[in-house]
Every structure is written in C-alpha cells, then in structure tokens.
Protein backbone atom coordinates (compact mmCIF):
# COMPACT_ATOMS: atom_id res chain seq x y z
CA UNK A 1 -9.75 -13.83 21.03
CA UNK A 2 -10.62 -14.57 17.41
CA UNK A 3 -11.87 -18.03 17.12
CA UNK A 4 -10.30 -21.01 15.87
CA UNK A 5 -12.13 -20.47 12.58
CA UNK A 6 -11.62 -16.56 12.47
CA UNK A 7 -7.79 -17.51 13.01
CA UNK A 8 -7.71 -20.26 10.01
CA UNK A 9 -9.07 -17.55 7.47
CA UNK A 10 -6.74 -14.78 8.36
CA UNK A 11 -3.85 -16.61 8.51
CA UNK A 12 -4.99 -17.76 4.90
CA UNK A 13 -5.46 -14.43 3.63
CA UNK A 14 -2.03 -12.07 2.62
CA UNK A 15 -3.92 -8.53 1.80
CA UNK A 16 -5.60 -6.57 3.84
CA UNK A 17 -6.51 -2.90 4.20
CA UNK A 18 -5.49 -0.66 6.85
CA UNK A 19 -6.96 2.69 7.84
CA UNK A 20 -5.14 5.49 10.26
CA UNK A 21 -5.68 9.21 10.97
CA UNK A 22 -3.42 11.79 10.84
CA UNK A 23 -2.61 14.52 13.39
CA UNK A 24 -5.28 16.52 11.48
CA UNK A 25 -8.34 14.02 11.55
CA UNK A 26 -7.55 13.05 8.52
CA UNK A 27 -8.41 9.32 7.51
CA UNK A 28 -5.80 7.25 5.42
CA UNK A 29 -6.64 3.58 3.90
CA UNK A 30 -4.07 1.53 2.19
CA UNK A 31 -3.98 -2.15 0.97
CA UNK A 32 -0.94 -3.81 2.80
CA UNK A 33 0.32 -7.45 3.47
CA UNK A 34 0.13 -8.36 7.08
CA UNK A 35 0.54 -11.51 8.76
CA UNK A 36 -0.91 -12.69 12.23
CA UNK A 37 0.47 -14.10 14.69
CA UNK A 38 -2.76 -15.44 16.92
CA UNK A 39 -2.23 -12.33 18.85
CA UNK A 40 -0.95 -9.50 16.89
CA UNK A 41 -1.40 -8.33 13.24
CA UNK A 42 1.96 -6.87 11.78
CA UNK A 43 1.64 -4.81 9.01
CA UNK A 44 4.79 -3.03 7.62
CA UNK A 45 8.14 -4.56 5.28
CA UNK A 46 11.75 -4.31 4.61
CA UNK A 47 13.99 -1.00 4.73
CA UNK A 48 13.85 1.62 7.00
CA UNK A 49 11.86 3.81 4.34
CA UNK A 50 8.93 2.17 5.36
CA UNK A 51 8.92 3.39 8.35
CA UNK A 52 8.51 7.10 6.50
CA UNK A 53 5.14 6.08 4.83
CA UNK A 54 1.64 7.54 5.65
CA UNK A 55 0.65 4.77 8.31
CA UNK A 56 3.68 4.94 10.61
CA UNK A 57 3.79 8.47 10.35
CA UNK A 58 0.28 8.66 12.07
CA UNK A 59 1.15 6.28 14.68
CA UNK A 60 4.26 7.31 15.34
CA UNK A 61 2.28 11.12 16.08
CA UNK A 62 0.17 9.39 18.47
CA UNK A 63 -2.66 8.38 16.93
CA UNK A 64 -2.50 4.49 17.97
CA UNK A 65 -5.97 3.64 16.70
CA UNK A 66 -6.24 1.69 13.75
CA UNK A 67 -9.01 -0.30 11.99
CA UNK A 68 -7.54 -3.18 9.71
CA UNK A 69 -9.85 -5.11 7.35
CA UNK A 70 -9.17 -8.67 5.98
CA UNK A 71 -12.08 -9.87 3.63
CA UNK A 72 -12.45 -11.69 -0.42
CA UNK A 73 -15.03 -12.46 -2.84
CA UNK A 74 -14.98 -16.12 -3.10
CA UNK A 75 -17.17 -15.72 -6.06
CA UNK A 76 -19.66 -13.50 -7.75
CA UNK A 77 -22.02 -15.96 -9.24
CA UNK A 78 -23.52 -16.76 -6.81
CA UNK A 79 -21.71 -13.70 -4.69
CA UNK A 80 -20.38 -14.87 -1.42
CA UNK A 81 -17.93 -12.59 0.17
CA UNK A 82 -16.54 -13.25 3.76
CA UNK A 83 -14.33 -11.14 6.22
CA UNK A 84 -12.84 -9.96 9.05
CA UNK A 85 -12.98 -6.20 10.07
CA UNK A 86 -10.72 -5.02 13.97
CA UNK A 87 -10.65 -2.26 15.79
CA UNK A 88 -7.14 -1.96 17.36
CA UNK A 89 -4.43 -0.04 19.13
CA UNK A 90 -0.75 0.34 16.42
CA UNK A 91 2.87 0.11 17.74
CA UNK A 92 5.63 0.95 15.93
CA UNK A 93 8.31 0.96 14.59
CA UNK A 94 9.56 -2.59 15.66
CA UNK A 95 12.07 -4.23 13.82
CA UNK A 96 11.65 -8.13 13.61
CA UNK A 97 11.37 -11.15 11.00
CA UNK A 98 8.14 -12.59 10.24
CA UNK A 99 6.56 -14.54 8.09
CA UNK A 100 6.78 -11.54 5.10
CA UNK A 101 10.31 -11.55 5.96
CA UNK A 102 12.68 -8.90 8.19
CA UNK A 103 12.20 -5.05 8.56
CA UNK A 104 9.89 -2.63 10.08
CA UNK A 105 6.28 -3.24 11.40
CA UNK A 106 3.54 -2.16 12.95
CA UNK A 107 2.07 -4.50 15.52
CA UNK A 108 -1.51 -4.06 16.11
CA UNK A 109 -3.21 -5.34 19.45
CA UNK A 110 -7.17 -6.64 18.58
CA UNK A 111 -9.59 -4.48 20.44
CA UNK A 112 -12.80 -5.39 18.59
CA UNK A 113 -13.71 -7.07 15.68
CA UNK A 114 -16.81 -8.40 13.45
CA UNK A 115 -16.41 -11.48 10.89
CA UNK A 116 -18.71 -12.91 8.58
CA UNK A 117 -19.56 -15.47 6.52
CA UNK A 118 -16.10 -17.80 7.73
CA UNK A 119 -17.82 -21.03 5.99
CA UNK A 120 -18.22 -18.97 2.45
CA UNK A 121 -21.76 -19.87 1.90
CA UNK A 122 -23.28 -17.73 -0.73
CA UNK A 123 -25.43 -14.70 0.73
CA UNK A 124 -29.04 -14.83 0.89
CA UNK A 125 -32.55 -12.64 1.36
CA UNK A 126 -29.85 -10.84 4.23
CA UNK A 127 -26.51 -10.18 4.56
CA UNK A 128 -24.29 -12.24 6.36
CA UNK A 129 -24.72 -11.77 10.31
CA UNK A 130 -21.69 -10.46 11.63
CA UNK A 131 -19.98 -12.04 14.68
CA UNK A 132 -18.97 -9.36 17.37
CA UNK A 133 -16.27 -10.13 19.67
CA UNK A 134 -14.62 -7.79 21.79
CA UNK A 135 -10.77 -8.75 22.92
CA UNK A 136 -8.71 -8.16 25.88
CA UNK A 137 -7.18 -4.52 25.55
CA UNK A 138 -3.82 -4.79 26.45
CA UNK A 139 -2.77 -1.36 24.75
C-alpha cells in the first residue's frame, strides 16, 4: 500500500500520464485526469466514446499492464520535482461516478511503485532516492 504520505500527494494531484501497449508492442503515453481511490487509480471520463480511445483499446485486447505516472515541478529555482511512478494491472470498461464525475474508466490495481521527494525539498549533489514498494497483486 502507498503510504499515508504517498496517498496525500496523489490525491492532491489531477494529471497524470498513462502508458499502454498495443497488440503490436507498440507503447502509447497520454496525459489523463485520474483520481484515486486509496486502492485503485481510475483513469477514463464521460461518453461512451471514450471507451474507443487508444488506452482502452489496448486493454480491452488484453494487454492489462499499464504504468501510470503522477509527478510536478514545485519549482525550478531551486528545482525540486517530486512523484509517483506504478506499475499496474488495467480493467475496463466500468461505468461508475467518481470524483471526475460519471462515465467510463479504467481501474488500475497498484502492482509496484517508486515515489520521491513527497516533502518537496529541493534536489541536491543526487537525485532524490526513490521509495520502492511493491503492493498486493490482486489482478
């Protein structure tokens, strides 16, 4: 699980990007609004066109493994940057109302992650440590 920290900054955060591979091998990245839930990210919106994009396509074709990345540059003087990059396993379509509102959504199960830098302290001689946790696979 993400700690209580990890959970505070994502649920503070409204973009992230999202990268999925087609039936091909071909990789696909695209900046999305999620929310999460403390257990699931959902990533998708309203109207069943969504469902027809890029992203659901590949999951819907089988390739459940997604990577989703939530990070910002709190400043660049001096730079400090902070984030929260998961490994996970994509479901969908599944029609619900969230927090971004009703429609169609992909909800993505945590399998492993790495944050850094939650307190936003400026980086220094090295970059931020990352902080490896690997959750429960339920997918």
């Amino acid at each position: 699980m993400f700690t209580d920290q990890q959970v505070t900054y994502l649920r503070s955060q409204g973009l992230a990007r999202i990268a999925t591979v087609d039936v091909e091998g071909q990789p696909d990245v695209v900046p999305v609004a999620f929310e999460y839930d403390g257990t699931h990210f959902w990533v998708g919106g309203s109207g069943l066109s969504v469902t027809r994009t890029r992203k659901f396509r590949n999951v819907t074709l089988g390739n459940h493994r997604v990577a989703i990345v939530v990070d910002d540059v709190v400043s660049f003087d001096p730079f400090t940057a902070r984030g929260v990059r998961t490994y996970g396993h994509a479901e969908g379509p599944i029609e619900r109302t969230g927090m971004i509102g009703p429609g169609y959504f992909l909800r993505i199960t945590p399998v492993e992650s790495w944050a850094w830098n939650m307190e936003g302290e400026p980086v220094g001689e090295e970059w931020y440590p990352a902080v490896h946790i690997l959750h429960k696979a339920s997918a």
